[in-house]
Protein backbone atom coordinates (compact mmCIF):
# COMPACT_ATOMS: atom_id res chain seq x y z
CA UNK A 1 20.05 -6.34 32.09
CA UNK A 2 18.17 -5.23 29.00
CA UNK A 3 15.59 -2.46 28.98
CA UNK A 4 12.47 -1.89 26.76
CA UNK A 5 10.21 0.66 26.32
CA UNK A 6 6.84 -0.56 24.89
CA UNK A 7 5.26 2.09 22.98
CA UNK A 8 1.20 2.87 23.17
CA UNK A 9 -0.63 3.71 19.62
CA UNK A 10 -3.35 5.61 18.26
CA UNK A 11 -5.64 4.93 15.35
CA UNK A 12 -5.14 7.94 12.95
CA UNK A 13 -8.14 6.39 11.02
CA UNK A 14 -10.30 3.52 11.82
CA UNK A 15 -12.64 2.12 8.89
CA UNK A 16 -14.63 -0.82 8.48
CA UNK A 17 -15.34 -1.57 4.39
CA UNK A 18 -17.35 -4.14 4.80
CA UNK A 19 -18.31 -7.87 6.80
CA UNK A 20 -16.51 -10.94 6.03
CA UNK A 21 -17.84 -14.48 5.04
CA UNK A 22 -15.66 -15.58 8.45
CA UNK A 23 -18.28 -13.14 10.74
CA UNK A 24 -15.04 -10.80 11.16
CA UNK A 25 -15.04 -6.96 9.62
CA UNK A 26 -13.15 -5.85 7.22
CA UNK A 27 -10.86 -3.22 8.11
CA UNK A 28 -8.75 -0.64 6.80
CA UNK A 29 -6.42 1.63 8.91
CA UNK A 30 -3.35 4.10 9.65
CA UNK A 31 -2.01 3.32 13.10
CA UNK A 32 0.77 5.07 14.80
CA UNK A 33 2.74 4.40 17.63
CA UNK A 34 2.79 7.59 20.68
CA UNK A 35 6.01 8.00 23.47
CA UNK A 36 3.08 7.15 26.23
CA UNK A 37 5.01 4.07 27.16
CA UNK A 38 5.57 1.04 29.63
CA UNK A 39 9.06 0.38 30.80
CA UNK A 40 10.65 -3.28 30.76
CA UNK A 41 14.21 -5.15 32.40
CA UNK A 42 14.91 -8.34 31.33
CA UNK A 43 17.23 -10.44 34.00
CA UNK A 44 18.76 -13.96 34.03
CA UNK A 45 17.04 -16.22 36.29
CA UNK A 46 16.16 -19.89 37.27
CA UNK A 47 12.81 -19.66 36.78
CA UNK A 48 10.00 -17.27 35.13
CA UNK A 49 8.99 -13.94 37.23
CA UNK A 50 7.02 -11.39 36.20
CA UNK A 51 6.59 -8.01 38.68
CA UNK A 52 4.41 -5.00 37.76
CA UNK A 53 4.00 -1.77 39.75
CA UNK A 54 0.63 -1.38 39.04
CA UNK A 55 -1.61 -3.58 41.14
CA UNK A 56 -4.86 -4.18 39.28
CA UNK A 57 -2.96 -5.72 36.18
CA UNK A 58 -2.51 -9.74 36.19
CA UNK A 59 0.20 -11.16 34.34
CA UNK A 60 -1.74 -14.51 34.24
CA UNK A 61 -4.45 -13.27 31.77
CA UNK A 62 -1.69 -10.88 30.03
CA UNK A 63 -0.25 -11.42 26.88
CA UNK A 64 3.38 -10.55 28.88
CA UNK A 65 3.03 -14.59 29.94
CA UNK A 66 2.06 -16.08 27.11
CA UNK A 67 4.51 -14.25 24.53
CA UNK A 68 7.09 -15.58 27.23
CA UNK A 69 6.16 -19.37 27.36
CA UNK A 70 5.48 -19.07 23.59
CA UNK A 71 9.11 -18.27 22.97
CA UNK A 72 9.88 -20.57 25.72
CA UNK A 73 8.23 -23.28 23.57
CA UNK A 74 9.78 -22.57 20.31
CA UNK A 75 13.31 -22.38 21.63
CA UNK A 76 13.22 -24.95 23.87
CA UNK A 77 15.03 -22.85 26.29
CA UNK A 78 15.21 -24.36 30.19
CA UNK A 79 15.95 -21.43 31.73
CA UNK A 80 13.52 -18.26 33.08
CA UNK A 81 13.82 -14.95 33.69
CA UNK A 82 12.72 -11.71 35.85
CA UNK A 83 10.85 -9.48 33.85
CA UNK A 84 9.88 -6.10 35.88
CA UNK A 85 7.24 -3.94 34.35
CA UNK A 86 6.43 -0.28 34.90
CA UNK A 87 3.19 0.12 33.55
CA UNK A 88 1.98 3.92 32.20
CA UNK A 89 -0.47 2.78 29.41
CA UNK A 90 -4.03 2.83 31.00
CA UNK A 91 -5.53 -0.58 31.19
CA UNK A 92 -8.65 -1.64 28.97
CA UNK A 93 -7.89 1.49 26.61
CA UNK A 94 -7.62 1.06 23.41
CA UNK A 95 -4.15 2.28 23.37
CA UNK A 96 -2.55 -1.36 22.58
CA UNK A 97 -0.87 -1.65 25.75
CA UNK A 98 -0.73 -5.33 26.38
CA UNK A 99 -0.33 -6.00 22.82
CA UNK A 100 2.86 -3.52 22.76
CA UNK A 101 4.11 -5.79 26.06
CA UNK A 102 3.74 -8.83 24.53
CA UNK A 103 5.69 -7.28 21.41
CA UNK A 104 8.19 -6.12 24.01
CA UNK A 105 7.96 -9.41 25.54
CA UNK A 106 8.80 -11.29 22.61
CA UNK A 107 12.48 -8.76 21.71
CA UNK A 108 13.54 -8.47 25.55
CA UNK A 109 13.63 -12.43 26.01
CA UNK A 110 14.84 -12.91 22.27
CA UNK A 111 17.79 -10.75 23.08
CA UNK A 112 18.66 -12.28 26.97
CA UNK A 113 18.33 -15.57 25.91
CA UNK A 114 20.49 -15.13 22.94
CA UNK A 115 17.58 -17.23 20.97
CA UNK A 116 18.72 -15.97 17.54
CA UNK A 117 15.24 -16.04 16.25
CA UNK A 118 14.79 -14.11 13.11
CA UNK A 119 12.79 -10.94 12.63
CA UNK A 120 10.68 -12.63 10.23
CA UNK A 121 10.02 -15.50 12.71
CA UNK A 122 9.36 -13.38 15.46
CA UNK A 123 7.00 -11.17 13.25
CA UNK A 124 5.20 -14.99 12.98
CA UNK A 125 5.34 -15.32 16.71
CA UNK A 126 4.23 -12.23 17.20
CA UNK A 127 0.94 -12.99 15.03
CA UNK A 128 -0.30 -16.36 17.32
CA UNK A 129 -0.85 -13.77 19.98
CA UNK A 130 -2.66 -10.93 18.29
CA UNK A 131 -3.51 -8.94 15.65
CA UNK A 132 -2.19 -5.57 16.64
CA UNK A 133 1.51 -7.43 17.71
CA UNK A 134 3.13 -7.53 14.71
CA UNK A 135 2.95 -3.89 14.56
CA UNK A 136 4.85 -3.04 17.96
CA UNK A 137 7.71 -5.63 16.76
CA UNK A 138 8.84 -2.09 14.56
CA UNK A 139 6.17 0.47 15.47
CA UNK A 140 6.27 4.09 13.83
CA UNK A 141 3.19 4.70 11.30
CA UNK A 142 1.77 1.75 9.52
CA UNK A 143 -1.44 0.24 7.15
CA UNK A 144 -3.88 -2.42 8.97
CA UNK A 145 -5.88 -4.67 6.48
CA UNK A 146 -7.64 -7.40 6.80
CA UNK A 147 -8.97 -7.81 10.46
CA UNK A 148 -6.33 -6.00 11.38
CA UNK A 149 -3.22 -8.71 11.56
CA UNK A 150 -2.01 -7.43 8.41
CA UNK A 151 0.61 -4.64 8.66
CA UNK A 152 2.71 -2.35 6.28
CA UNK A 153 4.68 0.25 7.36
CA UNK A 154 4.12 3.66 5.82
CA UNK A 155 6.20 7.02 5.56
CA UNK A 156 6.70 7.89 9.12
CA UNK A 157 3.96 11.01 9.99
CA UNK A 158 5.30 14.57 10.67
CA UNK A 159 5.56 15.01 14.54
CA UNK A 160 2.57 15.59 16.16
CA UNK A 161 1.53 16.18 20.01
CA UNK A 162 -1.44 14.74 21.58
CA UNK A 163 -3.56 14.81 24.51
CA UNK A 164 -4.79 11.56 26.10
CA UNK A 165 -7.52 11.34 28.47
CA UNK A 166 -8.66 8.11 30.15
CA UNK A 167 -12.01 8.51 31.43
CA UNK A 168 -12.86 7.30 34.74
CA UNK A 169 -15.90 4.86 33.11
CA UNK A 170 -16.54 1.02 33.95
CA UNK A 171 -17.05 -1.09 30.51
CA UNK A 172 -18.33 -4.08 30.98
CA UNK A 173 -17.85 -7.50 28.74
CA UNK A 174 -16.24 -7.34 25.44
CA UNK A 175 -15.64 -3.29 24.52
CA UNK A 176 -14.92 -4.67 20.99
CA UNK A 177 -17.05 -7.07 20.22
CA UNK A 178 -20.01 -4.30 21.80
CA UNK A 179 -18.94 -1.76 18.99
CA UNK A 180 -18.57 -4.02 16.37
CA UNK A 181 -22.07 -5.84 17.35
CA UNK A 182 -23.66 -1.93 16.96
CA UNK A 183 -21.95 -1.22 13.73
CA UNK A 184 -24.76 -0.49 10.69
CA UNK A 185 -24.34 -0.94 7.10
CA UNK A 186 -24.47 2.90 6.72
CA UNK A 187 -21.02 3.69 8.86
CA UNK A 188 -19.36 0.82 6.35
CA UNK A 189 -16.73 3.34 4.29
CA UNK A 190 -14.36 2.19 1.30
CA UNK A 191 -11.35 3.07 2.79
CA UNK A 192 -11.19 6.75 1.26
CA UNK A 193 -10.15 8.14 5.38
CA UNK A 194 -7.14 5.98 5.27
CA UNK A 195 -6.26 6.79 1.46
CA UNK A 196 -6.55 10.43 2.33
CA UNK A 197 -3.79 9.98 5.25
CA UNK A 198 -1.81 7.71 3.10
CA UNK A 199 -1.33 10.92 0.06
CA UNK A 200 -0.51 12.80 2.70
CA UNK A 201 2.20 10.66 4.50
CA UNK A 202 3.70 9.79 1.14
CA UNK A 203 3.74 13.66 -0.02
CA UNK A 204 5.23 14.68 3.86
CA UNK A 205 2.25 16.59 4.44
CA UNK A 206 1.37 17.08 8.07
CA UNK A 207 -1.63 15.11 9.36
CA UNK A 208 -4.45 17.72 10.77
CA UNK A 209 -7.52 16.56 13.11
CA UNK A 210 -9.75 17.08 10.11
CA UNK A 211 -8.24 13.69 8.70
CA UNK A 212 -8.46 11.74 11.64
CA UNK A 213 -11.34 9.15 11.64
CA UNK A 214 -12.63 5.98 14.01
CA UNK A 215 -15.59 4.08 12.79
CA UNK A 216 -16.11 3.35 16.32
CA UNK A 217 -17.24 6.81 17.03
CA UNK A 218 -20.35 6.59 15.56
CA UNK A 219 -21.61 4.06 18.38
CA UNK A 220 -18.95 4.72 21.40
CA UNK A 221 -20.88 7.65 22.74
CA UNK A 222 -23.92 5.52 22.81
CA UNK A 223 -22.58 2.47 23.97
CA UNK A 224 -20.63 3.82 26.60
CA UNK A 225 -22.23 6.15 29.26
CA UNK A 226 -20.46 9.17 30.77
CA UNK A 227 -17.95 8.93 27.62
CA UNK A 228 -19.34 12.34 26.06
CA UNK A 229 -18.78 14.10 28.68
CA UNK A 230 -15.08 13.40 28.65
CA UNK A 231 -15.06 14.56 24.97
CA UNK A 232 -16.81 17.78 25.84
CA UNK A 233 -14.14 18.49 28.45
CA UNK A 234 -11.09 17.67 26.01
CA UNK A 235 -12.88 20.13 23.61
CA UNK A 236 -13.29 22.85 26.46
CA UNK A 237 -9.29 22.61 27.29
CA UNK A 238 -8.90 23.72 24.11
CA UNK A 239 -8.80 20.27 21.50
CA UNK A 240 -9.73 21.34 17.75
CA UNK A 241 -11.40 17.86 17.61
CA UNK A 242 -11.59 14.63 19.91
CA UNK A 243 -11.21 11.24 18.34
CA UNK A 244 -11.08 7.48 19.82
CA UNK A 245 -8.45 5.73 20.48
CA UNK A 246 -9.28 2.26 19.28
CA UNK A 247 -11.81 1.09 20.27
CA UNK A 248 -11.31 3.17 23.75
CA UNK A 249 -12.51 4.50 25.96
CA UNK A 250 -9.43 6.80 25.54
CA UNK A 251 -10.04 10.31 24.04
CA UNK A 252 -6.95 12.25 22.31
CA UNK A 253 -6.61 15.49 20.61
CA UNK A 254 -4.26 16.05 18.72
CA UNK A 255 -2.09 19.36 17.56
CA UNK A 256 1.45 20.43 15.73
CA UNK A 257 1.88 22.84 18.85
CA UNK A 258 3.77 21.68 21.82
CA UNK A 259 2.66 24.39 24.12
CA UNK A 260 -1.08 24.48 22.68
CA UNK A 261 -0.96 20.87 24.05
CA UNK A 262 0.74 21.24 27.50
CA UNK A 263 -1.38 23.94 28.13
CA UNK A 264 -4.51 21.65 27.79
CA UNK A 265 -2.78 18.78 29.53
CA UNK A 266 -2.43 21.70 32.41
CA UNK A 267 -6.14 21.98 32.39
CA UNK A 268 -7.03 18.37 32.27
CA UNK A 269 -4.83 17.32 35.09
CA UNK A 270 -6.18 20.47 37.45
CA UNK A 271 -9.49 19.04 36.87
CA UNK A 272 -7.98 15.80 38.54
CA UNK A 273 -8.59 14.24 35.42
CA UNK A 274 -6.31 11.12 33.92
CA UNK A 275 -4.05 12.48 31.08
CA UNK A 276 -1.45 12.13 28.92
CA UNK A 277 0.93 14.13 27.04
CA UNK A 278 3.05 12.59 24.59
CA UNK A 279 3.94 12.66 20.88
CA UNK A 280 4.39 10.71 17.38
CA UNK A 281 7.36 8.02 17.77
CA UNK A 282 8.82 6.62 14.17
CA UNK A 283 9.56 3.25 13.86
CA UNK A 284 12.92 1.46 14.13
C-alpha cells in the first residue's frame, strides 16, 4: 500500500500583465502549497477502482481518472489498481484540489506500478492535464508564467498560518473564464506584486498580508453574489486582510501567529461556517 497526501495551494499573488495573441492572459504569480490536504492509498488490483468519501465528487469528470489512464497509456501497463480518496479540499475552490490529485495520481501509480518514469517525464505528463499540475509534482513556493503552466520553484516562504473559509455560494458555468471575461485593461499590472514577494523570499523575509495580491479580486465580489459577506465575516474574526484563493470562491487570511489564527478558526466554525486551519508546506 502506498499513501499520498495531496496538498491544496494558495495564490500569494495573482497578476495578469497583459492579453495574449492566443486569447489567453498573461500571467505572473507566487503560488504556495498549504497542509489542507486530501489523503490517497494506492493498492494492486485487476482492474481500475477509484472510491472517494465524499459523495458529490465524480471521478469520471476528475482529473484522478484521466492522470491514471494517461499513465496507463504511456506505460503500457495491463494491470489496475484501487485508489481510495479522502477528500478535505472543498470542491470548485480555487484551492487546486483536483489538480493536486491528479499530481498525486500521477506519483502513487508511478511508484505501485514500478513504471520507472522519470521526474522530468512525469513533470511532461503532468502538463497534458493542466496547468497548475506540474506544480503539485514538488509543491512548496513557486513562480507561474505564462498562462500559468510554467513553473519555477522559489526560496521556500517563512511559515505562515492561514484561515480558509469556503463560502456556502452556488457559481454557475465557468468561475474562470467569468473573471477573466470581466477583467479591464486598468487591473492589467507588470508583475511588480510578484517581484515584491520574490525580494522578499530570496532575502528570508517573512511574507505579510500587505503583499498578498489576486487580480481576481477586483471583479470576484461583483461577479459572485453573497461572496462579500464572507469577507466581512473573516475580517470580523479578526483577519488583518482577506484575499482569494485563485480564482475562488475561497477566502483566507493569513497571519505568523498560530493562536491569532485558531482563535479565528474558533469563531468561524461557531458561526457554523466552513473553515480551515492549516499552514505553509515546503516543497520536496
Amino acid at each position: 500500500m502506498i499513501k499520498i497526501e495531496a496538498l491544496a495551494k494558495v495564490n500569494i499573488t495573482l497578476e495578469v500583465l497583459a492579453k495574449r495573441p492566443d486569447g489567453f492572459h498573461e500571467v505572473r504569480g507566487v503560488i504556495q502549497t498549504v497542509s489542507l490536504c486530501d489523503s490517497f492509498t494506492f493498492q494492486t488490483g485487476e482492474e481500475l477502482i477509484i472510491r472517494c468519501d465524499k459523495a458529490r465528487w465524480d471521478f469520471q469528470k476528475s482529473l484522478v481518472l484521466k492522470a491514471a489512464n494517461l499513465l496507463k497509456e504511456e506505460t503500457g501497463y495491463s494491470g489496475g489498481a484501487v485508489i481510495e480518496i479522502s477528500k478535505r479540499i472543498p470542491l470548485s475552490s480555487g484551492l487546486g484540489g483536483d489538480s493536486s490529485d491528479a499530481a498525486a495520481t500521477l506519483t502513487g501509480l508511478n511508484s505501485l506500478w514500478e513504471s520507472g518514469i522519470t521526474p522530468g517525464r512525469l513533470v511532461e505528463l503532468a502538463a497534458q492535464l493542466g496547468s497548475d499540475v506540474p506544480f503539485f509534482l514538488s509543491g512548496g513556493t513557486a513562480l507561474l508564467k505564462g498562462r500559468g503552466e510554467l513553473v519555477n520553484p522559489l526560496p521556500v516562504m517563512r511559515k505562515m498560518w492561514l484561515v480558509i473559509l469556503m463560502p456556502p455560494i452556488t457559481i454557475s458555468g465557468s468561475k474562470t473564464a467569468q473573471l477573466y471575461k470581466s477583467l479591464k485593461k486598468s487591473h492589467y499590472t507588470g508583475g511588480r506584486h510578484t517581484e515584491e514577494v520574490i525580494e522578499l523570499l530570496t532575502k528570508g523575509k517573512e511574507i505579510a498580508s500587505a503583499n498578498l495580491f489576486n487580480v481576481f479580486e477586483n471583479v470576484a465580489y461583483e461577479s459572485f453574489k453573497g461572496l462579500n459577506e464572507y469577507r466581512q465575516r473573516l475580517l470580523q474574526a479578526g483577519a488583518e486582510s482577506v484575499h482569494l484563493t485563485g480564482s475562488g470562491p475561497a477566502l483566507f487570511a493569513i497571519t505568523k501567529e498560530k493562536e491569532k489564527a485558531e482563535k479565528m478558526h474558533t469563531k468561524l466554525k461557531e458561526q457554523g461556517l466552513e473553515v480551515y486551519l492549516a499552514e505553509t508546506v515546503g516543497g520536496v
